[in-house]
Protein backbone atom coordinates (compact mmCIF):
# COMPACT_ATOMS: atom_id res chain seq x y z
CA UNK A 1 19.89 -9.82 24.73
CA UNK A 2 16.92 -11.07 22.34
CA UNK A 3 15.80 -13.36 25.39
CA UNK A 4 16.04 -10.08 27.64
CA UNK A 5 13.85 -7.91 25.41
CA UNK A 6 10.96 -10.54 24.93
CA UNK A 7 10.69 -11.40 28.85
CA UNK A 8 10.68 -6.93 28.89
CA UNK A 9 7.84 -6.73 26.81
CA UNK A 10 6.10 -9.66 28.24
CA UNK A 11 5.70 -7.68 31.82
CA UNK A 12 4.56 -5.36 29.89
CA UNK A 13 1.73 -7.10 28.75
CA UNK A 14 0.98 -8.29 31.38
CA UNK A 15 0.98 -5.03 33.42
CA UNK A 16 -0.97 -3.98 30.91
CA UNK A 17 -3.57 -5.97 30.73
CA UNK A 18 -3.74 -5.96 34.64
CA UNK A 19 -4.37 -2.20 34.25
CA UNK A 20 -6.51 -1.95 32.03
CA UNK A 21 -9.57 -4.53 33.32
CA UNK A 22 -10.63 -1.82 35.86
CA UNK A 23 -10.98 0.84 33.12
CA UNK A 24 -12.84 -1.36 30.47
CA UNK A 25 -15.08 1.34 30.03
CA UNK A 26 -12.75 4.69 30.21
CA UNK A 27 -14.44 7.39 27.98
CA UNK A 28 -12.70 8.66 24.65
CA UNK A 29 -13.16 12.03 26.41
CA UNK A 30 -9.57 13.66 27.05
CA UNK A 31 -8.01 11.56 24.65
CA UNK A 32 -5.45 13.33 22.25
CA UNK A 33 -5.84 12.18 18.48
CA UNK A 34 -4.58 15.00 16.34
CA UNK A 35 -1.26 14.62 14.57
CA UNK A 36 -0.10 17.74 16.05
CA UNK A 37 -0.02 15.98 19.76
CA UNK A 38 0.72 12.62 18.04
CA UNK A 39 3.88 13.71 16.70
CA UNK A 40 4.69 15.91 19.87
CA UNK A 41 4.72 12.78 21.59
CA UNK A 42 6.55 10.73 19.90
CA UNK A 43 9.46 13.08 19.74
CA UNK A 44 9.13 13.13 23.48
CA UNK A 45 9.45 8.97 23.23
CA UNK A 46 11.97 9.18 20.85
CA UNK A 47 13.59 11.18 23.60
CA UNK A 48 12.66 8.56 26.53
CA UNK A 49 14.67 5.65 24.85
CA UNK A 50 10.94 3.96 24.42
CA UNK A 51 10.68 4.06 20.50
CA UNK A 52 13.00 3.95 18.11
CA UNK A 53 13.45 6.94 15.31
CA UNK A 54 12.47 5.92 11.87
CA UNK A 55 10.20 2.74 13.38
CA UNK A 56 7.01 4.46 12.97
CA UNK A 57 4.57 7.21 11.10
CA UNK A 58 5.10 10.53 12.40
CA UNK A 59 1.84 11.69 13.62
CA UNK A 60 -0.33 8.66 13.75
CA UNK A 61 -1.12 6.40 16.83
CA UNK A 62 0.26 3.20 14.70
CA UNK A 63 1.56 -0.09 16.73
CA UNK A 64 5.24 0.68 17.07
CA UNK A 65 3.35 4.19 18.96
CA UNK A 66 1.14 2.44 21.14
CA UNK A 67 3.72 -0.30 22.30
CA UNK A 68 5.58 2.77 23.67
CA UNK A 69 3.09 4.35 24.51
CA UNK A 70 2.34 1.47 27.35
CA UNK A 71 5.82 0.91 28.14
CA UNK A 72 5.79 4.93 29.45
CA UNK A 73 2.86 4.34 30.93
CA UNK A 74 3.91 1.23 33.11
CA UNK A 75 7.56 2.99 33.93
CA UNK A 76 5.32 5.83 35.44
CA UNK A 77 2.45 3.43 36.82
CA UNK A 78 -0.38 5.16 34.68
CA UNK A 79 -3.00 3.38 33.27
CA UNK A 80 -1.85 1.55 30.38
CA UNK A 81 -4.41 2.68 27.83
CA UNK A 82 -1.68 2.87 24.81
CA UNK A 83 -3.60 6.39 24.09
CA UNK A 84 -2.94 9.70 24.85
CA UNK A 85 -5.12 10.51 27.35
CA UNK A 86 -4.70 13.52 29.65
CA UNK A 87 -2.41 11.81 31.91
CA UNK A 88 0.05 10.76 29.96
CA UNK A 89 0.26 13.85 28.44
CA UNK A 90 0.73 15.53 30.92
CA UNK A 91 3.25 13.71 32.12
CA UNK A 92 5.12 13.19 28.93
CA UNK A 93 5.38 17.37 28.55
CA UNK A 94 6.59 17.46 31.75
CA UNK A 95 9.14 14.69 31.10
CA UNK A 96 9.89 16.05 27.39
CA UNK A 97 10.53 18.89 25.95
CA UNK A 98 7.73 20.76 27.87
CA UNK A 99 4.55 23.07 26.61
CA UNK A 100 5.57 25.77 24.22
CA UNK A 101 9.57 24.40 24.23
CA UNK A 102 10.73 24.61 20.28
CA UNK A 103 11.33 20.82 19.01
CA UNK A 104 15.13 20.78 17.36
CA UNK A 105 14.97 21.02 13.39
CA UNK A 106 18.79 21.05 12.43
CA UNK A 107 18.16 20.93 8.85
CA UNK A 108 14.64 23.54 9.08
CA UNK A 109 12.62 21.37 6.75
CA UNK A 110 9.70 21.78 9.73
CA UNK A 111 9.85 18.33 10.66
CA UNK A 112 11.58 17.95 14.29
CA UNK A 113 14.94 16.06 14.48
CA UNK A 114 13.44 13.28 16.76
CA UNK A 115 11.34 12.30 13.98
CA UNK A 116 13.63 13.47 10.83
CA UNK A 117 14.45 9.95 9.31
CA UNK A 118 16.12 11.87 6.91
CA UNK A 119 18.18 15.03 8.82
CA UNK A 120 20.21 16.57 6.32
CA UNK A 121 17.72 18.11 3.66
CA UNK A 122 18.93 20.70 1.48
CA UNK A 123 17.44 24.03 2.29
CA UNK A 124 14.45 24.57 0.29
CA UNK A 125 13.77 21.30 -0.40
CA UNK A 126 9.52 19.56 -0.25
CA UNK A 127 9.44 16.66 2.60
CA UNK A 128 6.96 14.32 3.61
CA UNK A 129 5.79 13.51 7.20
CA UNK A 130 9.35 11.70 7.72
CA UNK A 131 11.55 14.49 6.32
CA UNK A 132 12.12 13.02 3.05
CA UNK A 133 12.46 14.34 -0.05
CA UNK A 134 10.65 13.33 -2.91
CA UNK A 135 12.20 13.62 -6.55
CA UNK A 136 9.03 13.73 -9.55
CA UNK A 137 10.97 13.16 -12.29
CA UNK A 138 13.77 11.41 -11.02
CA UNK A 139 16.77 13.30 -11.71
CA UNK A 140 18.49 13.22 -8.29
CA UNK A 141 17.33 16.86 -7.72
CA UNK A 142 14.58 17.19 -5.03
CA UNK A 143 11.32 18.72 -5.40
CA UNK A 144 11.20 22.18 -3.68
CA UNK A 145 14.48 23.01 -5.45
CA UNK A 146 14.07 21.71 -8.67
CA UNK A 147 13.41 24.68 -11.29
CA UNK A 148 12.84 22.28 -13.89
CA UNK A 149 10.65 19.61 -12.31
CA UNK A 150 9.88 17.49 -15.45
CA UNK A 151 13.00 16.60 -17.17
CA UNK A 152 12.57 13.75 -19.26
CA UNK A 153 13.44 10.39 -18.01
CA UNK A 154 17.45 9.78 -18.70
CA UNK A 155 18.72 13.53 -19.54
CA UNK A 156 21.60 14.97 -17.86
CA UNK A 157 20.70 18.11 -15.79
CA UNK A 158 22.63 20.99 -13.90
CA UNK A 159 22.44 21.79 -10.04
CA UNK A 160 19.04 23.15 -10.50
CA UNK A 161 17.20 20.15 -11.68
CA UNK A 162 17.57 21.77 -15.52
CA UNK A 163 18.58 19.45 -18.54
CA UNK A 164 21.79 20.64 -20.45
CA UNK A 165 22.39 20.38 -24.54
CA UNK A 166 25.99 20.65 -24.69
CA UNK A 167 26.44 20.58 -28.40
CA UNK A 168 23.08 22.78 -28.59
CA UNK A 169 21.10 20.98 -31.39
CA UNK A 170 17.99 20.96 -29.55
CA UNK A 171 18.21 17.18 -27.88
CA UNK A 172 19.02 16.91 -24.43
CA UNK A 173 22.56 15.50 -23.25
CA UNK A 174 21.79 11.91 -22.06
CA UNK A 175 19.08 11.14 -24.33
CA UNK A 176 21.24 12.87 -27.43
CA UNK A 177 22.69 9.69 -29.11
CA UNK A 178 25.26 12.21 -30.96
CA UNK A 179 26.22 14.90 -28.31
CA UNK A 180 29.02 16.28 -30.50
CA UNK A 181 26.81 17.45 -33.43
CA UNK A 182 28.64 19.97 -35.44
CA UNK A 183 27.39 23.87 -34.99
CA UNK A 184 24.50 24.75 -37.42
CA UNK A 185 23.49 20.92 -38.24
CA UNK A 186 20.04 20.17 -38.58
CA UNK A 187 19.41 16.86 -36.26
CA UNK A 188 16.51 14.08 -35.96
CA UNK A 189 15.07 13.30 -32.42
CA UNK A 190 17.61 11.49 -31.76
CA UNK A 191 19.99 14.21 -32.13
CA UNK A 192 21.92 12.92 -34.69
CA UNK A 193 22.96 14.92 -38.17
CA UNK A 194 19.99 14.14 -40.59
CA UNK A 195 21.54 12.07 -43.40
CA UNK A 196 23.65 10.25 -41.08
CA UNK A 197 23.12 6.95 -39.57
CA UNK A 198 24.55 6.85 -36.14
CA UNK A 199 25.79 3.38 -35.20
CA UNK A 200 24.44 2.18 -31.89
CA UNK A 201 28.20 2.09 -30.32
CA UNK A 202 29.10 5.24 -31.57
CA UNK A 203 32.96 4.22 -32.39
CA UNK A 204 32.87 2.31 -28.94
CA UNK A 205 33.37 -1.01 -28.79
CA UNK A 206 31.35 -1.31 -25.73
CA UNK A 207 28.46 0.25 -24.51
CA UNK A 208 26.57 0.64 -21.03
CA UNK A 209 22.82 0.57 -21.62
CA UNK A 210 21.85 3.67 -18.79
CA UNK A 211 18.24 3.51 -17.57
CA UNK A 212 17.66 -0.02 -18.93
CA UNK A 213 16.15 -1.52 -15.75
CA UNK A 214 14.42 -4.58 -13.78
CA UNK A 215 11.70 -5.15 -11.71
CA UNK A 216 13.83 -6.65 -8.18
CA UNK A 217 14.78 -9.37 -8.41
CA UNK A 218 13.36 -10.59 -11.70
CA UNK A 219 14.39 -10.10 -14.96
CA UNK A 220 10.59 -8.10 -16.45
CA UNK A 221 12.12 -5.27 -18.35
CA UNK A 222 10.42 -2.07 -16.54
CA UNK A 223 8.41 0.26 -18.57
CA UNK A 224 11.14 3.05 -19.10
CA UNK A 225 13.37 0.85 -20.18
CA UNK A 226 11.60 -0.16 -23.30
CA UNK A 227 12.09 3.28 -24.86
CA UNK A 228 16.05 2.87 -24.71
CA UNK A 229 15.55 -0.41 -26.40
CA UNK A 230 13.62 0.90 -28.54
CA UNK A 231 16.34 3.34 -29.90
CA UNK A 232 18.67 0.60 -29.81
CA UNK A 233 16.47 -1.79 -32.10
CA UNK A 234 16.70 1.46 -34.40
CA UNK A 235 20.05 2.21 -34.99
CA UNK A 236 20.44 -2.12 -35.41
CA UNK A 237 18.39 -1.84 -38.05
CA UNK A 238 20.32 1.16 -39.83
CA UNK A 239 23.36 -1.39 -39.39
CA UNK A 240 22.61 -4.89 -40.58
CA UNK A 241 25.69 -5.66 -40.41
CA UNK A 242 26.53 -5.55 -36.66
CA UNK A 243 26.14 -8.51 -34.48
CA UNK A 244 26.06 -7.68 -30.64
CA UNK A 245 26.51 -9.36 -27.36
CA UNK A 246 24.00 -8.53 -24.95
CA UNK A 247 25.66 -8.55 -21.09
CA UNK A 248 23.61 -8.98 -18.21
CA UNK A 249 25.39 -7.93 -15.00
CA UNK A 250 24.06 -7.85 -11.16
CA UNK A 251 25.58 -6.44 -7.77
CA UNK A 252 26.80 -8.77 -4.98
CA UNK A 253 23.86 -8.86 -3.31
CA UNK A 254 22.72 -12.93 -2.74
CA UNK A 255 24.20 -15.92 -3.90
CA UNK A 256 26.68 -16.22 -6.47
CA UNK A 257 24.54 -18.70 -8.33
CA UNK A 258 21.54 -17.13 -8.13
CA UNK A 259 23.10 -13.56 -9.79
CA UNK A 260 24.40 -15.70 -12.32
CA UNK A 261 21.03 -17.18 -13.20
CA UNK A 262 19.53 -14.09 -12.70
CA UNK A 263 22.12 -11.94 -15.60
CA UNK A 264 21.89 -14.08 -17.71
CA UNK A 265 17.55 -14.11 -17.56
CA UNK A 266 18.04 -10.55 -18.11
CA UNK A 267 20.29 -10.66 -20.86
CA UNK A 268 17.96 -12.94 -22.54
CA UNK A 269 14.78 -10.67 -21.81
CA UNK A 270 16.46 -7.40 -23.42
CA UNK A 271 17.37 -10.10 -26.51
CA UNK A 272 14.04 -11.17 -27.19
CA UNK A 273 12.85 -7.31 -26.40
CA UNK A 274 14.93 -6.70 -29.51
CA UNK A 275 13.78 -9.42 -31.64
CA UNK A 276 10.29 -8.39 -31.14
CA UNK A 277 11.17 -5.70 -32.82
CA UNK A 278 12.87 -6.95 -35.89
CA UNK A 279 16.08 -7.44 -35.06
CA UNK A 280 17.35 -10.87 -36.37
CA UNK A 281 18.31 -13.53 -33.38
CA UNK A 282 20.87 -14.52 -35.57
CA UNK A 283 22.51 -10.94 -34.65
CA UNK A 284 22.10 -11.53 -30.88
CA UNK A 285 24.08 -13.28 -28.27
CA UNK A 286 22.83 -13.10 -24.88
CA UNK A 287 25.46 -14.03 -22.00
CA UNK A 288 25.31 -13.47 -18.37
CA UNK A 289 28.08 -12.09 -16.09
CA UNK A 290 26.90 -12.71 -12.20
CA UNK A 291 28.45 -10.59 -10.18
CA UNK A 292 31.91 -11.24 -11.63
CA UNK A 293 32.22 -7.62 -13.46
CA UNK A 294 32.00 -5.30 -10.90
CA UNK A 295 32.90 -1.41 -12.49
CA UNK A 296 32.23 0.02 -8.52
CA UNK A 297 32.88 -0.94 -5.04
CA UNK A 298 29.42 -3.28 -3.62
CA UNK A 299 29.40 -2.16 -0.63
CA UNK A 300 28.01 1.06 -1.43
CA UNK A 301 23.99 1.61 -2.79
CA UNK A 302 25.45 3.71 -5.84
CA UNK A 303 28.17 1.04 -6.68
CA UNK A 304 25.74 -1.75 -6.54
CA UNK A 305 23.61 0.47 -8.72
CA UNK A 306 26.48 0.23 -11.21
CA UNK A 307 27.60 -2.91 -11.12
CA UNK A 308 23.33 -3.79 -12.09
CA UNK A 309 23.55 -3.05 -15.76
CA UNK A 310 23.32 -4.63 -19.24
CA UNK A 311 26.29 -3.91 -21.37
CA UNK A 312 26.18 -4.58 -25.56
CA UNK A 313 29.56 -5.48 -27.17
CA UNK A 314 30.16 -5.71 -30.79
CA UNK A 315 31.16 -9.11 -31.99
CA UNK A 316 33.39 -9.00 -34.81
């Protein structure tokens, strides 16, 4: 099959560049360039069986465009320019979905469904040239439909992109290190009762580090992550007495050997994170896990997202 496809596209060079030495000089005259056409045809392509949905920029002339581009034009002996010149255009709206003909949209985001690479959009949601959403400030509710489109990094929000405060002390649920404050209490920023020390496990003797991240592949802390720790190396302090085990954890993804290495790097990066900020070594144990912990199935994106996470345990 692989052996079938390169001897295909090698008659097409070759047709092609049998085609084009008479035309060396063909004038840019005639020659569609505007997205509008661009995109027109490549739905029409998309249509033909010559290019693939999702292979290219919808719009712009790029390569994967002008390699099918040429292949039309050889199945329909016109001159293989890999441009839309008059010709091919007109032959392409005649073969496709014809002048004035509505392009399908099934999920109305205004991008047609033979160049949707993402086709079911919620209604009323902002997408690119591809039909994808984009999400600002991360909180798994797109732009367009987000009423509350810069939640800070971590909180929990409702269906319309809005944070919550369950316990209502002013401190957003998922960033609110006590979210069953008492009615009436006054709270710090961390949303815990003023007077009160808050122990980093909060009576658990576990606890999943959320939005404590890595660059791929690597174990360099990213940026966001260093405000978690951050609140972490605070509440160790208020407890001197606590000694933790730091738990580096990865998905299935790659060798066995390699995701062990690779935990236990980034159990060792969030440890010295810590100890740069005052927390005694002495207090820290940094172990990694592989792949051997899985809490969700790995053959889903969100259960690999899962299973990549650093976990503290207290050590008693």
């Amino acid at each position: 099959m692989k052996q079938d496809r390169h001897f295909r596209w090698l008659l097409i060079a070759f047709f092609c560049l049998m085609a084009v030495a008479p035309f060396a000089a063909y004038s840019a005259d005639g020659v569609y360039t505007s997205s509008e056409y661009v995109g027109k045809a490549q739905g029409i392509l998309v249509q033909d069986g010559e290019l693939r949905a999702g292979s290219f920029q919808a719009g712009v002339l790029d390569e994967p465009t002008t390699e099918a581009l040429r292949a039309f034009q050889v199945h329909h002996s016109l001159r293989c320019t890999g441009v839309l010149d008059q010709e091919t255009m007109a032959l392409l709206t005649s073969h496709g979905l014809g002048e004035g003909a509505p392009a399908a949209d099934s999920d109305e985001d205004g991008v047609p469904d033979t160049l949707d690479a993402c086709p079911h959009t919620p209604a009323g949601a902002e997408v690119d040239s591809r039909g994808c959403t984009s999400d600002s400030d991360r909180d798994r509710v797109p732009d367009g439909i987000d009423q509350c489109p810069d939640t800070p990094r971590g909180a929990t929000v409702d269906a319309r992109g809005c944070p919550m405060d369950t316990d209502n002390d002013g401190v957003i649920d998922g960033i609110d290190y006590c979210p069953d404050t008492p009615a009436d209490r006054k709270v710090d920023e961390r949303g815990c009762p003023l007077g009160l020390k808050q122990e980093v496990f909060e009576g658990k003797a576990k606890l999943t580090l959320e939005g404590v991240n890595f660059e791929s592949g690597s174990a360099k802390l990213t940026p966001d992550s260093l405000a978690i720790l951050d609140q972490v190396a605070v509440s160790l302090r208020d407890w001197p007495n606590v000694r933790v085990e730091i738990g580096g954890h990865t998905d299935s993804n790659g060798k066995e050997s390699e995701n062990m290495s690779l935990s236990q790097a980034r159990a060792e990066s969030v440890r010295d994170y810590l100890v740069s900020q005052g927390i005694d070594d002495s207090r820290l144990v940094a172990k990694g896990y592989g792949e051997s912990e899985p809490v969700a199935d790995n053959k889903f994106p969100d259960g690999r997202a899962k299973n990549r996470r650093v976990e503290l345990t207290k050590i008693h």
